[in-house]
N, C-alpha and C. Protein backbone atom coordinates (compact mmCIF):
# COMPACT_ATOMS: atom_id res chain seq x y z
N UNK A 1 63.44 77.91 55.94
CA UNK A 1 62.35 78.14 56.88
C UNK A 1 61.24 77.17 56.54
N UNK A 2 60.44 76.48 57.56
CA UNK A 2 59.55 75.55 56.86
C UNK A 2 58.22 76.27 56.57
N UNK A 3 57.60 77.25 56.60
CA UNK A 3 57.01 77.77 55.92
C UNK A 3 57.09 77.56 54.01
N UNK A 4 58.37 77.87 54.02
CA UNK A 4 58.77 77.85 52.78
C UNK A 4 59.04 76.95 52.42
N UNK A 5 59.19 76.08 53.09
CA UNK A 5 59.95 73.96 52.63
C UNK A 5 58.67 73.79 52.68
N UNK A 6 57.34 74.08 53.12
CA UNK A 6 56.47 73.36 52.91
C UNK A 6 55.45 73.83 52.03
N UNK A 7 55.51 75.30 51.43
CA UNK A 7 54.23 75.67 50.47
C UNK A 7 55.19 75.99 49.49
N UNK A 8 56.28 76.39 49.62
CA UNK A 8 56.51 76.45 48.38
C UNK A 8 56.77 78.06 48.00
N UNK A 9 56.92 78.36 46.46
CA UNK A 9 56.82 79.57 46.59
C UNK A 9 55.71 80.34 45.65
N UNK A 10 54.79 81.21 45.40
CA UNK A 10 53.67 81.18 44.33
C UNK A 10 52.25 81.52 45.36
N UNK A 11 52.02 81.58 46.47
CA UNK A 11 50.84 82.07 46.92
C UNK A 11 50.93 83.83 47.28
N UNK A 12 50.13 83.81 48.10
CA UNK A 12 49.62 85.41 47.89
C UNK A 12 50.61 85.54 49.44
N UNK A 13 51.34 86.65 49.27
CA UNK A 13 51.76 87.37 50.45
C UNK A 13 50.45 86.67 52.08
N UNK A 14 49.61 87.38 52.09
CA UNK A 14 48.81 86.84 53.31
C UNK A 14 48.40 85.71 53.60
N UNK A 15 48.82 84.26 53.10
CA UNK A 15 48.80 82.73 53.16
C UNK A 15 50.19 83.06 53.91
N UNK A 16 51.52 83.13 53.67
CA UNK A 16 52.97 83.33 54.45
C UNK A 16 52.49 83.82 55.97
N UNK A 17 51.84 85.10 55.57
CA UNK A 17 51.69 85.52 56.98
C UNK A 17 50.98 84.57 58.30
N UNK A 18 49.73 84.13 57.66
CA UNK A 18 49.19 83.40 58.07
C UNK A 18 50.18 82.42 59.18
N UNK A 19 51.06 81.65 57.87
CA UNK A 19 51.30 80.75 58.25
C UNK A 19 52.62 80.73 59.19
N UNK A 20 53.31 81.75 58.98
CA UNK A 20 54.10 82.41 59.43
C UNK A 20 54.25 82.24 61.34
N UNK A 21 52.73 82.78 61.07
CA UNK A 21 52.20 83.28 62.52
C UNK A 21 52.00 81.75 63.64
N UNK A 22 51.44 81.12 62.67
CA UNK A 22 51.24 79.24 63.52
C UNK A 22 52.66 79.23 64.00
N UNK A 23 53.54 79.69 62.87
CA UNK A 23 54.71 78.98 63.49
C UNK A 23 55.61 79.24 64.77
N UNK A 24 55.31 80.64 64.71
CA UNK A 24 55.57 81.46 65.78
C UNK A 24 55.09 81.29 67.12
N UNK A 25 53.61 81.08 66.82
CA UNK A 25 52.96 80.62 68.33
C UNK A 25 53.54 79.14 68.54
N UNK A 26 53.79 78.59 67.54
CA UNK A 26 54.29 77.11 67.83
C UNK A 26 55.93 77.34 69.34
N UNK A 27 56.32 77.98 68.28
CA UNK A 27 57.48 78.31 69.16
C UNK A 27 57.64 79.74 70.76
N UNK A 28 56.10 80.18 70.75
CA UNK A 28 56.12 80.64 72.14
C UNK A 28 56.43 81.92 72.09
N UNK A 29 56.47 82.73 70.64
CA UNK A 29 56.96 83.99 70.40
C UNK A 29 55.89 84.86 70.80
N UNK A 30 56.56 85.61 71.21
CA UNK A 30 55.34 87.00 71.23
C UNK A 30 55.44 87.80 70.68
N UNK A 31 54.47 88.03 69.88
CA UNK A 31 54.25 88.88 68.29
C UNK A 31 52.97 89.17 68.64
N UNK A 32 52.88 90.62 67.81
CA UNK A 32 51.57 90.96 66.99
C UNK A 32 51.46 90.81 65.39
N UNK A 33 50.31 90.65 64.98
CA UNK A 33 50.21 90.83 63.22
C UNK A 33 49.56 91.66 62.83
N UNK A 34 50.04 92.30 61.89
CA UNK A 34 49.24 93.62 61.29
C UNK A 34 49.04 94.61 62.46
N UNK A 35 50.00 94.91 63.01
CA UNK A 35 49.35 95.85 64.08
C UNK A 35 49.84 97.72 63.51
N UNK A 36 48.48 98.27 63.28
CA UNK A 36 48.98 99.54 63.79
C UNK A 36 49.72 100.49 64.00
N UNK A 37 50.70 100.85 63.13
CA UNK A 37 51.55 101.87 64.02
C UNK A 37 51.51 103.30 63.47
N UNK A 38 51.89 104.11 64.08
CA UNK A 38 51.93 105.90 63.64
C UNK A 38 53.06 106.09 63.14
N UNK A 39 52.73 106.86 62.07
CA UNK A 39 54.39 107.42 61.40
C UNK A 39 54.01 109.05 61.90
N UNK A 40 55.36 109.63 62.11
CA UNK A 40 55.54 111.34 62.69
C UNK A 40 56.74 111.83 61.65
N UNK A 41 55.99 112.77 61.57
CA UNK A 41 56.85 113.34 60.83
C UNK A 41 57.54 115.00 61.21
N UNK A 42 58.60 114.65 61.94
CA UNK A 42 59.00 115.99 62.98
C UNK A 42 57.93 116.35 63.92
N UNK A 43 57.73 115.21 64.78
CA UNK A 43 57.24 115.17 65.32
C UNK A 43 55.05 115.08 65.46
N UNK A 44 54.72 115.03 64.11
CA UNK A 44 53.71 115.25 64.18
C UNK A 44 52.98 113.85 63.41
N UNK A 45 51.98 113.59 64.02
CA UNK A 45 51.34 112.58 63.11
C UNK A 45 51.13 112.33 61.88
N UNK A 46 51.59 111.65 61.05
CA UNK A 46 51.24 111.73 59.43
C UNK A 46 50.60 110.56 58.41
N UNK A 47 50.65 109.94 59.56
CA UNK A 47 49.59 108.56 59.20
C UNK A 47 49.66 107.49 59.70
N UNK A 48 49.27 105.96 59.65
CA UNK A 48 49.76 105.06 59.57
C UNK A 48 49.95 103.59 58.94
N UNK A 49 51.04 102.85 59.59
CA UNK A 49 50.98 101.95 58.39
C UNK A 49 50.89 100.30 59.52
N UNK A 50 50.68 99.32 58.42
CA UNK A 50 50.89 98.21 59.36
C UNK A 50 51.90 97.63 59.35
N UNK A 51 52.42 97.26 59.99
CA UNK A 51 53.68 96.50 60.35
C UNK A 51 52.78 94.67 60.25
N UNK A 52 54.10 93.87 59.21
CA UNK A 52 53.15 92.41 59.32
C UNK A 52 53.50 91.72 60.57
N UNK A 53 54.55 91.99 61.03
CA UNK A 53 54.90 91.25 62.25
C UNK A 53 55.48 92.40 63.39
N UNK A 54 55.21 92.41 64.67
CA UNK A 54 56.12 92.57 65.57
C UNK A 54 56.65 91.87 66.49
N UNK A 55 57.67 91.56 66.76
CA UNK A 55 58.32 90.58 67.40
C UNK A 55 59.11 90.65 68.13
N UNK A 56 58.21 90.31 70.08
CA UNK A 56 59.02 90.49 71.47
C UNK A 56 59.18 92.51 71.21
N UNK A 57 58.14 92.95 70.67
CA UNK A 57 58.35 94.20 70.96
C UNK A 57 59.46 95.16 70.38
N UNK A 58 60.40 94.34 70.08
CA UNK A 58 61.76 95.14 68.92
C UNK A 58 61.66 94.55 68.13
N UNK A 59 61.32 93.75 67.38
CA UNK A 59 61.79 93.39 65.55
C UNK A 59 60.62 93.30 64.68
N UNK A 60 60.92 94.10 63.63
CA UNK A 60 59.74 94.07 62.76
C UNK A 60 60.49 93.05 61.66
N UNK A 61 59.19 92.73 61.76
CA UNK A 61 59.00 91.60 60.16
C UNK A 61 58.04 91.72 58.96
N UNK A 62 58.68 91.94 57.76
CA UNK A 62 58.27 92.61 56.63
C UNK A 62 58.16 91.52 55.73
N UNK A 63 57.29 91.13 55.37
CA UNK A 63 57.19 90.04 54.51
C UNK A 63 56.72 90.36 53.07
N UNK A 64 57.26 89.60 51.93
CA UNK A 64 57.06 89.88 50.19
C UNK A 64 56.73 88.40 49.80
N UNK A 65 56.07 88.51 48.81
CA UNK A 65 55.95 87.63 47.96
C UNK A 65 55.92 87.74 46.32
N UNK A 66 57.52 88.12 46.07
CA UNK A 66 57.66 88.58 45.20
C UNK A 66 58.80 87.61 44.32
N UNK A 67 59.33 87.45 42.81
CA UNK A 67 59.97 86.86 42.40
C UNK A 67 61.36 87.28 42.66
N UNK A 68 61.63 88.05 43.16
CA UNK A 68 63.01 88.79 43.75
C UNK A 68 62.72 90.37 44.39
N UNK A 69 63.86 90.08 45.73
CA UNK A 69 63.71 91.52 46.27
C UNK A 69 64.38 92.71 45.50
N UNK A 70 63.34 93.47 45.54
CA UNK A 70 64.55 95.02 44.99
C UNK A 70 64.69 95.83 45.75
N UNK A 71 65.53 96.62 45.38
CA UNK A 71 66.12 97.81 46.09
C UNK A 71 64.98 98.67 47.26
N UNK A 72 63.68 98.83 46.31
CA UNK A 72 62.67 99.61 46.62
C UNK A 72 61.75 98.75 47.73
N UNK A 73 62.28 97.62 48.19
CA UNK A 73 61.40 97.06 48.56
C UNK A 73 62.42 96.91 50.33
N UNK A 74 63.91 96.90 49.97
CA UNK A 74 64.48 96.92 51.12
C UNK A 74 64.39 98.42 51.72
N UNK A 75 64.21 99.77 50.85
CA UNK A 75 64.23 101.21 51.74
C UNK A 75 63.15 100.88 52.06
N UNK A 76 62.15 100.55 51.84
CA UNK A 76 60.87 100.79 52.39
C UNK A 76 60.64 100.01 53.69
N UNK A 77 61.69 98.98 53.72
CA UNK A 77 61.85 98.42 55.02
C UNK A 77 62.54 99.09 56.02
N UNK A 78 63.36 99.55 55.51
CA UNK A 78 64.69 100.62 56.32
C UNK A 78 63.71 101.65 56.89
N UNK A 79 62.68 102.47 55.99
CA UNK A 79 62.27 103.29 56.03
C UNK A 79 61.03 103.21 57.73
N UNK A 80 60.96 101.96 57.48
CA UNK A 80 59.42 101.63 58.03
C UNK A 80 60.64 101.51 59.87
N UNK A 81 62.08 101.02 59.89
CA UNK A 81 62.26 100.29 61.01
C UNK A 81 62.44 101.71 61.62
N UNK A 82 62.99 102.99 60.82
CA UNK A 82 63.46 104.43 61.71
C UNK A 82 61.92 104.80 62.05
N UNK A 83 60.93 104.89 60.73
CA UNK A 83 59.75 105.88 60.91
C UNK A 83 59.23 105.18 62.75
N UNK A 84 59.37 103.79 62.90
CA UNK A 84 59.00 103.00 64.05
C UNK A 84 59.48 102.86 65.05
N UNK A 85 61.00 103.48 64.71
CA UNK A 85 62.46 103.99 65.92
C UNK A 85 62.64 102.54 66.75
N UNK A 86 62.73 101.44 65.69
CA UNK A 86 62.98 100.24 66.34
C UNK A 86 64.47 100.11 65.76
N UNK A 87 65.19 98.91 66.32
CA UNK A 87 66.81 99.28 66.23
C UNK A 87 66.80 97.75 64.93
N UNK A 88 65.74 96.92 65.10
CA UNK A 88 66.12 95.49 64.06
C UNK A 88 64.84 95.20 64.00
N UNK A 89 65.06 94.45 62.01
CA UNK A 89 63.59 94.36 61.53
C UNK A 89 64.59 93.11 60.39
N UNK A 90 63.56 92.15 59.90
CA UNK A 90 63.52 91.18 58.96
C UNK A 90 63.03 91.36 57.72
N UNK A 91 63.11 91.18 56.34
CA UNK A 91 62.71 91.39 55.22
C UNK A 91 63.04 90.07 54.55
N UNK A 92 61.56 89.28 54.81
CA UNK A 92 61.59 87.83 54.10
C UNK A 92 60.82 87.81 52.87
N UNK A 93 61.28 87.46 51.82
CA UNK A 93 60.59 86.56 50.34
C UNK A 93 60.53 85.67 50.39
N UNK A 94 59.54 85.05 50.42
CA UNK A 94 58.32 84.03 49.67
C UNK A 94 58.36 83.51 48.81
N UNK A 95 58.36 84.75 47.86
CA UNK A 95 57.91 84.63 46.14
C UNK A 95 58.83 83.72 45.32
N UNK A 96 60.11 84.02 45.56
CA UNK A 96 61.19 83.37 45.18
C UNK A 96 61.33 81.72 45.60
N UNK A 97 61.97 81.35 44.41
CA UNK A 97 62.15 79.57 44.38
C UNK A 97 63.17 79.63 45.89
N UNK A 98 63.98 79.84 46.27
CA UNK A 98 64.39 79.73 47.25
C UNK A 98 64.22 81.30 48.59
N UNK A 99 64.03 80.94 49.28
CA UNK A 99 63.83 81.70 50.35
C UNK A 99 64.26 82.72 50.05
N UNK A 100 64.06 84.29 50.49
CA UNK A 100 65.15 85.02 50.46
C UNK A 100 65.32 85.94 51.87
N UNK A 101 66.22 86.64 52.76
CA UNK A 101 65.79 87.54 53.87
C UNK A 101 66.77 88.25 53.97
N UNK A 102 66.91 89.49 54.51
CA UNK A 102 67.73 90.31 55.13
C UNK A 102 67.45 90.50 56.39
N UNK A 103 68.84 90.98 57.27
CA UNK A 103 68.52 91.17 58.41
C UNK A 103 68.73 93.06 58.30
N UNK A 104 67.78 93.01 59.11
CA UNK A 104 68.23 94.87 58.72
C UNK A 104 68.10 95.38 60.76
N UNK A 105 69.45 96.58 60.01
CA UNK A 105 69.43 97.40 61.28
C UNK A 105 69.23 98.89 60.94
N UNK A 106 68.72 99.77 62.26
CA UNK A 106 68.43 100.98 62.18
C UNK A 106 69.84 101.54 62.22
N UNK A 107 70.81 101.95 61.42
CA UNK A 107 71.96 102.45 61.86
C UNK A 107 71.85 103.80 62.67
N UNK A 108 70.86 104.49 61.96
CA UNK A 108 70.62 105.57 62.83
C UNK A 108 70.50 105.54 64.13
N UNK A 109 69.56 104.98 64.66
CA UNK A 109 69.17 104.35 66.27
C UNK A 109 70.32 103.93 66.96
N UNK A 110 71.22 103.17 66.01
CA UNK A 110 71.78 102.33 67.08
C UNK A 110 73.34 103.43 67.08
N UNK A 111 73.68 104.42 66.28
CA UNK A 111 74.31 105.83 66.27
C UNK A 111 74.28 106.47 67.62
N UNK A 112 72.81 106.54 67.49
CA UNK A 112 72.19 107.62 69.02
C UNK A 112 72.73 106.64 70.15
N UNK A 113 72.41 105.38 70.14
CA UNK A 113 72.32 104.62 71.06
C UNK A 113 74.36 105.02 72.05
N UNK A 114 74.47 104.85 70.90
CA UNK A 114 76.17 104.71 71.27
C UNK A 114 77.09 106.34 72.08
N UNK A 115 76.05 107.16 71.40
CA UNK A 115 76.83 108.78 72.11
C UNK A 115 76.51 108.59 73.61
C-alpha cells in the first residue's frame, strides 16, 4: 500500500489515518473517518465507539500501528464489524516492517443473510 511504501513503519496510528484518508479521496472513495457509531446491546444502547474508516457505507476499516497483530486486536475487530451489523471490515498494520491486513467477514450476518 503506498501509504506504507512511503512513511514507512514507526509513526503514531493517526499520521496512517490521516494519510490513509488523502488516498482515498485521491481515488473517489466515499468514506467517513472517525465517525460515530452506537453499540446495543439486546437491543438497547450501551455506548459508543469510533469506527476509523467507513467505506461506501459497508466496510469498516480498523487501523493499528503496532509491531505485530494479535489475536486481541483481530476480536476486537470481529467484535466491532457484528456490534455495527456490517457484513466486511479491514484490519491494517502500520507498525510492522512490512504491511500487515486481514480481510474480515461477519460470518454471523452473512448466516442470516443466506436463510
Amino acid at each position: 500500500m503506498k501509504v506504507h511504501s512511503t512513511l514507512g513503519n514507526g509513526f503514531q496510528e493517526v499520521i496512517y489515518q490521516r494519510c490513509l484518508a488523502l488516498e482515498m479521496e485521491k481515488q473517489g472513495l466515499s468514506f467517513s473517518r472517525e465517525m460515530q457509531m452506537l453499540i446495543y446491546y439486546e437491543g438497547v444502547e450501551v455506548g459508543m465507539r469510533k469506527v476509523d474508516f467507513l467505506v461506501a457505507d459497508t466496510i469498516m476499516v480498523e487501523l493499528k500501528a503496532t509491531s505485530k497483530l494479535e489475536d486481541n486486536h483481530l476480536a476486537q475487530a470481529l467484535n466491532y464489524l457484528e456490534a455495527y451489523k456490517l457484513e466486511i471490515g479491514l484490519l491494517i498494520n502500520f507498525g510492522s516492517k512490512s504491511l500487515e491486513f486481514k480481510r474480515l467477514t461477519n460470518e454471523y450476518k452473512l448466516r442470516n443473510q443466506q436463510k
